[in-house]
Protein backbone atom coordinates (compact mmCIF):
# COMPACT_ATOMS: atom_id res chain seq x y z
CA UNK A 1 -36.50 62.86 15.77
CA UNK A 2 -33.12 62.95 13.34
CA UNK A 3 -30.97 61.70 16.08
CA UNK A 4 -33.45 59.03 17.01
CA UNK A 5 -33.75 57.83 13.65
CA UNK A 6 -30.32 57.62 13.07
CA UNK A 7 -30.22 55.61 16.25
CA UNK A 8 -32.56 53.31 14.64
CA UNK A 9 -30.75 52.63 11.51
CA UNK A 10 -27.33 52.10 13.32
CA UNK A 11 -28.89 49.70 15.51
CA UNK A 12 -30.50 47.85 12.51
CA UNK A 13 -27.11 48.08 10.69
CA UNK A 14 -25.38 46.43 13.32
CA UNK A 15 -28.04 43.70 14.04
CA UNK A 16 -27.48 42.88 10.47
CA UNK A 17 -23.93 42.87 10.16
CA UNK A 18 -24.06 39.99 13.33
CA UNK A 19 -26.61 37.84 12.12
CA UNK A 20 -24.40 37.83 8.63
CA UNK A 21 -21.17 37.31 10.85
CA UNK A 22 -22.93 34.43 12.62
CA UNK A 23 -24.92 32.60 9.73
CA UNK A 24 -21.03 32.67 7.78
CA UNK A 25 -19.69 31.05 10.73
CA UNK A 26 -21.76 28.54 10.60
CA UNK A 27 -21.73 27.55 6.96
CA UNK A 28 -17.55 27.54 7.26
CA UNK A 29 -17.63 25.34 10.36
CA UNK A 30 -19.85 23.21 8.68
CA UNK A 31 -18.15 22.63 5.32
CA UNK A 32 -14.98 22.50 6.77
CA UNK A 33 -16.24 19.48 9.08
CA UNK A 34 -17.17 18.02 5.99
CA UNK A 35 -14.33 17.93 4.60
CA UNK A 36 -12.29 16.81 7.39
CA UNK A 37 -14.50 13.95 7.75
CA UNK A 38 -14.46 13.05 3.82
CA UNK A 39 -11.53 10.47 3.37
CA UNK A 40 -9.04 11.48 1.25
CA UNK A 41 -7.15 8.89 -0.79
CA UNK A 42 -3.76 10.20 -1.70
CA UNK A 43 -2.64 7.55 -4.14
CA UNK A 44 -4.43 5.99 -7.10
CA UNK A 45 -6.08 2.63 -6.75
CA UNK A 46 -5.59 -0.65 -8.73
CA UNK A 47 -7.97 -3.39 -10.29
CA UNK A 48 -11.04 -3.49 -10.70
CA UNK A 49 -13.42 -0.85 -9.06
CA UNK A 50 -17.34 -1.36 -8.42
CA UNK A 51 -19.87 1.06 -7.44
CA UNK A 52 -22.58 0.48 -5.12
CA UNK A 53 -25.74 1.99 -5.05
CA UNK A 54 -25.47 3.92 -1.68
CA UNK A 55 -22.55 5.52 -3.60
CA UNK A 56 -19.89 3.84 -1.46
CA UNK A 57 -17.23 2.01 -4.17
CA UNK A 58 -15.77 -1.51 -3.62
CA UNK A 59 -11.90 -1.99 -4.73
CA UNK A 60 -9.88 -4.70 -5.89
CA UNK A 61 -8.05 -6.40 -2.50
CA UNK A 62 -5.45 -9.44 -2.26
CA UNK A 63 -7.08 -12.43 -1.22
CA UNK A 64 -6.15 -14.26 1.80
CA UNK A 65 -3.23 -16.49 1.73
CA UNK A 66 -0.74 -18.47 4.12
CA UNK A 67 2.95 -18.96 3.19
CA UNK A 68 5.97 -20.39 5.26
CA UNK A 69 8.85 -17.33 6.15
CA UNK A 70 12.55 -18.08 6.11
CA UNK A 71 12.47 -18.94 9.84
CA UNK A 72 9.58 -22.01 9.46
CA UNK A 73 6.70 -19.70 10.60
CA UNK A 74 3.02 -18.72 9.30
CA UNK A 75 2.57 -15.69 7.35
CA UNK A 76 -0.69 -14.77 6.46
CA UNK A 77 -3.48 -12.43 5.58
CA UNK A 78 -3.42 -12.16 9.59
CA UNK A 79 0.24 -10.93 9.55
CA UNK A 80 -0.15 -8.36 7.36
CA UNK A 81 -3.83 -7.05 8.82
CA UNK A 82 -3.77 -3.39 9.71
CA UNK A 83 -0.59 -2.93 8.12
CA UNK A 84 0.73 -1.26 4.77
CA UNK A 85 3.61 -3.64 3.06
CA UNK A 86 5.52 -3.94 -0.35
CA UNK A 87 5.17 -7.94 -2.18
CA UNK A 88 7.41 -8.74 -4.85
CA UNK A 89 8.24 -12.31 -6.49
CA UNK A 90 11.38 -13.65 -7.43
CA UNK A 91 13.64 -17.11 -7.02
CA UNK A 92 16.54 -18.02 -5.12
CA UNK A 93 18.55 -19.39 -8.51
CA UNK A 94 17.59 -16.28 -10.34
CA UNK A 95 20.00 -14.57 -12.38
CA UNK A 96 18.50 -12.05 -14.38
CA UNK A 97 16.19 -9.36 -12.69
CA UNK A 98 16.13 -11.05 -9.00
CA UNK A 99 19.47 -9.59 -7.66
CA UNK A 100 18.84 -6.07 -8.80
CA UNK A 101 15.22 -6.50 -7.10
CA UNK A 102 16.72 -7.85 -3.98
CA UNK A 103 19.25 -5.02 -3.82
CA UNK A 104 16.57 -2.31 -4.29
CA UNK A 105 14.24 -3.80 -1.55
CA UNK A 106 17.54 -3.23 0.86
CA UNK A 107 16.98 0.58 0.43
CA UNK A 108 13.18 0.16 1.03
CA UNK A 109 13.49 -1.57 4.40
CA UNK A 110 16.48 0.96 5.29
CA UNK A 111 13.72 3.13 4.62
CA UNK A 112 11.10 1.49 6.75
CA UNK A 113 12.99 -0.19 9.33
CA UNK A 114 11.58 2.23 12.23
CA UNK A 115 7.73 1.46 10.73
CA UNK A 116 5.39 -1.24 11.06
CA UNK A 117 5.23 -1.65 7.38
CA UNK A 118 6.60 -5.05 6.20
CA UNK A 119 8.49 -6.64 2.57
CA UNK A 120 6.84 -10.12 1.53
CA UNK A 121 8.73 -11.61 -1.16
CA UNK A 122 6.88 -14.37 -2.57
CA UNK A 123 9.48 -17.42 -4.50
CA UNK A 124 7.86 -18.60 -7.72
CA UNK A 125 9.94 -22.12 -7.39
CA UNK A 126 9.06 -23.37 -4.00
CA UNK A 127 9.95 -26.62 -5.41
CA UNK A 128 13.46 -25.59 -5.00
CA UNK A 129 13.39 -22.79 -2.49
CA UNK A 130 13.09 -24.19 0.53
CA UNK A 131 12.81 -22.45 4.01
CA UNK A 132 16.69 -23.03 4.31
CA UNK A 133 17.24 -22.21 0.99
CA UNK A 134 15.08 -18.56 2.19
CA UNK A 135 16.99 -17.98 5.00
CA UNK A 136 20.31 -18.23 3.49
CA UNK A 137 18.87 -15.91 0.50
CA UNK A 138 17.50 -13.43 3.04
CA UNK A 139 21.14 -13.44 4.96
CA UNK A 140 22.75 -12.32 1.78
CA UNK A 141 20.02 -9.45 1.38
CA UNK A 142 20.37 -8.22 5.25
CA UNK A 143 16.91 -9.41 5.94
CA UNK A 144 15.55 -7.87 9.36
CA UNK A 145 13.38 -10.76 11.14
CA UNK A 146 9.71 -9.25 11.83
CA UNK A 147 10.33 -7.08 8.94
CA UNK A 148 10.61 -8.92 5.61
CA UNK A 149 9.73 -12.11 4.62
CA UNK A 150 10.28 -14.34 2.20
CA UNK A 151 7.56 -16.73 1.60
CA UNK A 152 7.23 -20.15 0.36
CA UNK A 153 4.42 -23.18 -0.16
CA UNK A 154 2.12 -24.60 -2.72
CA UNK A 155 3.23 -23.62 -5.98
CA UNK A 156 -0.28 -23.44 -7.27
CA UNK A 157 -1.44 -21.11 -4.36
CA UNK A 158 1.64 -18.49 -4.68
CA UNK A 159 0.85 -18.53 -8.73
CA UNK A 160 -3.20 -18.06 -8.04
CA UNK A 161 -2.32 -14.99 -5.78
CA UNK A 162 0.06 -13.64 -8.19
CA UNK A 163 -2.33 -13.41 -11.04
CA UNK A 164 -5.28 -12.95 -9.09
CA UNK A 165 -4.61 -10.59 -5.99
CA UNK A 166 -1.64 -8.87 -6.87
CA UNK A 167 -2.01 -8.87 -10.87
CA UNK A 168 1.03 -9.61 -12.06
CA UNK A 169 2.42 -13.12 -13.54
CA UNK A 170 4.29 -15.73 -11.97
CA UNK A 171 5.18 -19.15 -13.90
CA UNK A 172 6.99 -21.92 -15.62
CA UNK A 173 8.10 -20.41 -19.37
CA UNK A 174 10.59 -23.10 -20.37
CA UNK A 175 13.61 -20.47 -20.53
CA UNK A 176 16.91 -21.74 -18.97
CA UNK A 177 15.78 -20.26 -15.86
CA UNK A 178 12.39 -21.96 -15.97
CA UNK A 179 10.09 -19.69 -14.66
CA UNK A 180 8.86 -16.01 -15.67
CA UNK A 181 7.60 -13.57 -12.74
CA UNK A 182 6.56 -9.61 -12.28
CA UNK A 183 9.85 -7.25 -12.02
CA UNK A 184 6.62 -5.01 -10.14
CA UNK A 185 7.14 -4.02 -6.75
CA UNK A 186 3.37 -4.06 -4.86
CA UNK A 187 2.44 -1.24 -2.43
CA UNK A 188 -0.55 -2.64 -0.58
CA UNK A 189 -2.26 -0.42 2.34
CA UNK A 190 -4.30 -1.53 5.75
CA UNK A 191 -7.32 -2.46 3.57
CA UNK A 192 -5.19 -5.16 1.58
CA UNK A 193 -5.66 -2.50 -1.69
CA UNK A 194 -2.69 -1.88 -4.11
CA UNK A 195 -2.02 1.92 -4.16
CA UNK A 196 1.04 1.24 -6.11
CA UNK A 197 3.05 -0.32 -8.80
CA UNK A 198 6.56 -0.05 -9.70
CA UNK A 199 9.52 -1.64 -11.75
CA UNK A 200 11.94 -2.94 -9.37
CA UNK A 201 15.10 -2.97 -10.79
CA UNK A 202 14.29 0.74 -11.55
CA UNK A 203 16.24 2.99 -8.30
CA UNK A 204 14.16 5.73 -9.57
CA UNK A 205 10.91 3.77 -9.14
CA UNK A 206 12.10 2.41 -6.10
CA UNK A 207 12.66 6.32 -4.80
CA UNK A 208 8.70 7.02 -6.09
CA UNK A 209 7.99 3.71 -4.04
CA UNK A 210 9.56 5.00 -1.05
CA UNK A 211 8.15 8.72 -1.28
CA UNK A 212 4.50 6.98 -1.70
CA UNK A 213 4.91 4.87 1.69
CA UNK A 214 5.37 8.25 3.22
CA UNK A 215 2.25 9.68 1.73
CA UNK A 216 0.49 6.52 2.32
CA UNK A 217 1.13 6.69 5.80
CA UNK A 218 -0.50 9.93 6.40
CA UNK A 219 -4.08 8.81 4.88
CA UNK A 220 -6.51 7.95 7.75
């Protein structure tokens, strides 16, 4: 009667120890499915943020736009759809911050030549910058066709997305120079969001910049 009794509780011990083995199984696979399905934003967000009701949140996004490239062709919101890219501003006749923005943009598409990630510089005196005037600017930079563009068109239109999409400033200030624009470097990803924000004519920055395309790139 001993033995059998001690059958009896080694049985039950072991029919315990599997249910617990199996029910633990379970709740792992389960929360770890949750989180590989939860999407994981690696960098911050910018502008304004709103949250639904359903608990999903709505971000700030650039606005649609259409420019003219250094070569005569359309660049727009469709260019740029699916696909993570860096917008500055600046002017061909610029003296003062464009150069050293220019320059540090060369070491960004070094740095994404191999990527479908593109560079959109936007001119804040298309009056004056002309698409020959682009393409001669974009020769001195290196410019790789396909891969960075430098935009031009209605002067009202490339001011409007400034200050309204990318939010930063772009206009006329009555210096010598005549106009006043962002030193920012933009960091926009596939769902036209900015992720980040960074001084230009700072290499340091520029080095963060680079390091968060990299991070970006691995976000699903």
């Amino acid at each position: 009667m001993n033995m059998q009794k001690r059958l009896n509780r080694m049985i039950s011990n072991k029919s315990k120890l599997l249910t617990f083995v199996v029910v633990t199984g379970i709740l792992f696979s389960c929360n770890t499915e949750k989180k590989t399905d939860a999407p994981a934003l690696l960098l911050p967000t910018f502008g304004a943020k709103t949250a639904k009701a359903e608990g999903d949140t709505t971000y700030h996004t650039i606005g649609n736009f259409s420019f003219t490239n250094q070569y005569g062709e359309l660049i727009s919101n469709r260019t740029t759809e699916g696909k993570i890219y860096v917008a500055d501003f600046f002017f061909a006749t610029c003296q003062n911050i464009c150069p050293a923005m220019s320059t540090q943009l060369i070491r960004v598409q070094d740095a994404i030549k191999n990527d479908d990630i593109l560079i959109l510089s936007h001119t804040v005196n298309p009056e004056h910058d002309t698409v020959e005037v682009l393409l001669e600017y974009s020769g001195k930079y290196t410019a790789i066709k396909d891969k960075w563009h430098f935009l031009t068109g209605s002067k009202k239109d490339i001011n409007q997305l400034a200050e309204k999409s990318y939010l930063v400033s772009a206009q006329d200030d009555g210096t010598p120079e005549g106009f006043v624009h962002s030193e920012k470097f933009l960091l926009i990803d596939k769902q036209r969001r900015i992720r980040g924000v960074y001084d230009g004519t700072d290499s340091l920055q520029v080095d963060l910049l680079i390091k968060d395309i990299v991070t970006l790139k691995k976000e699903k």
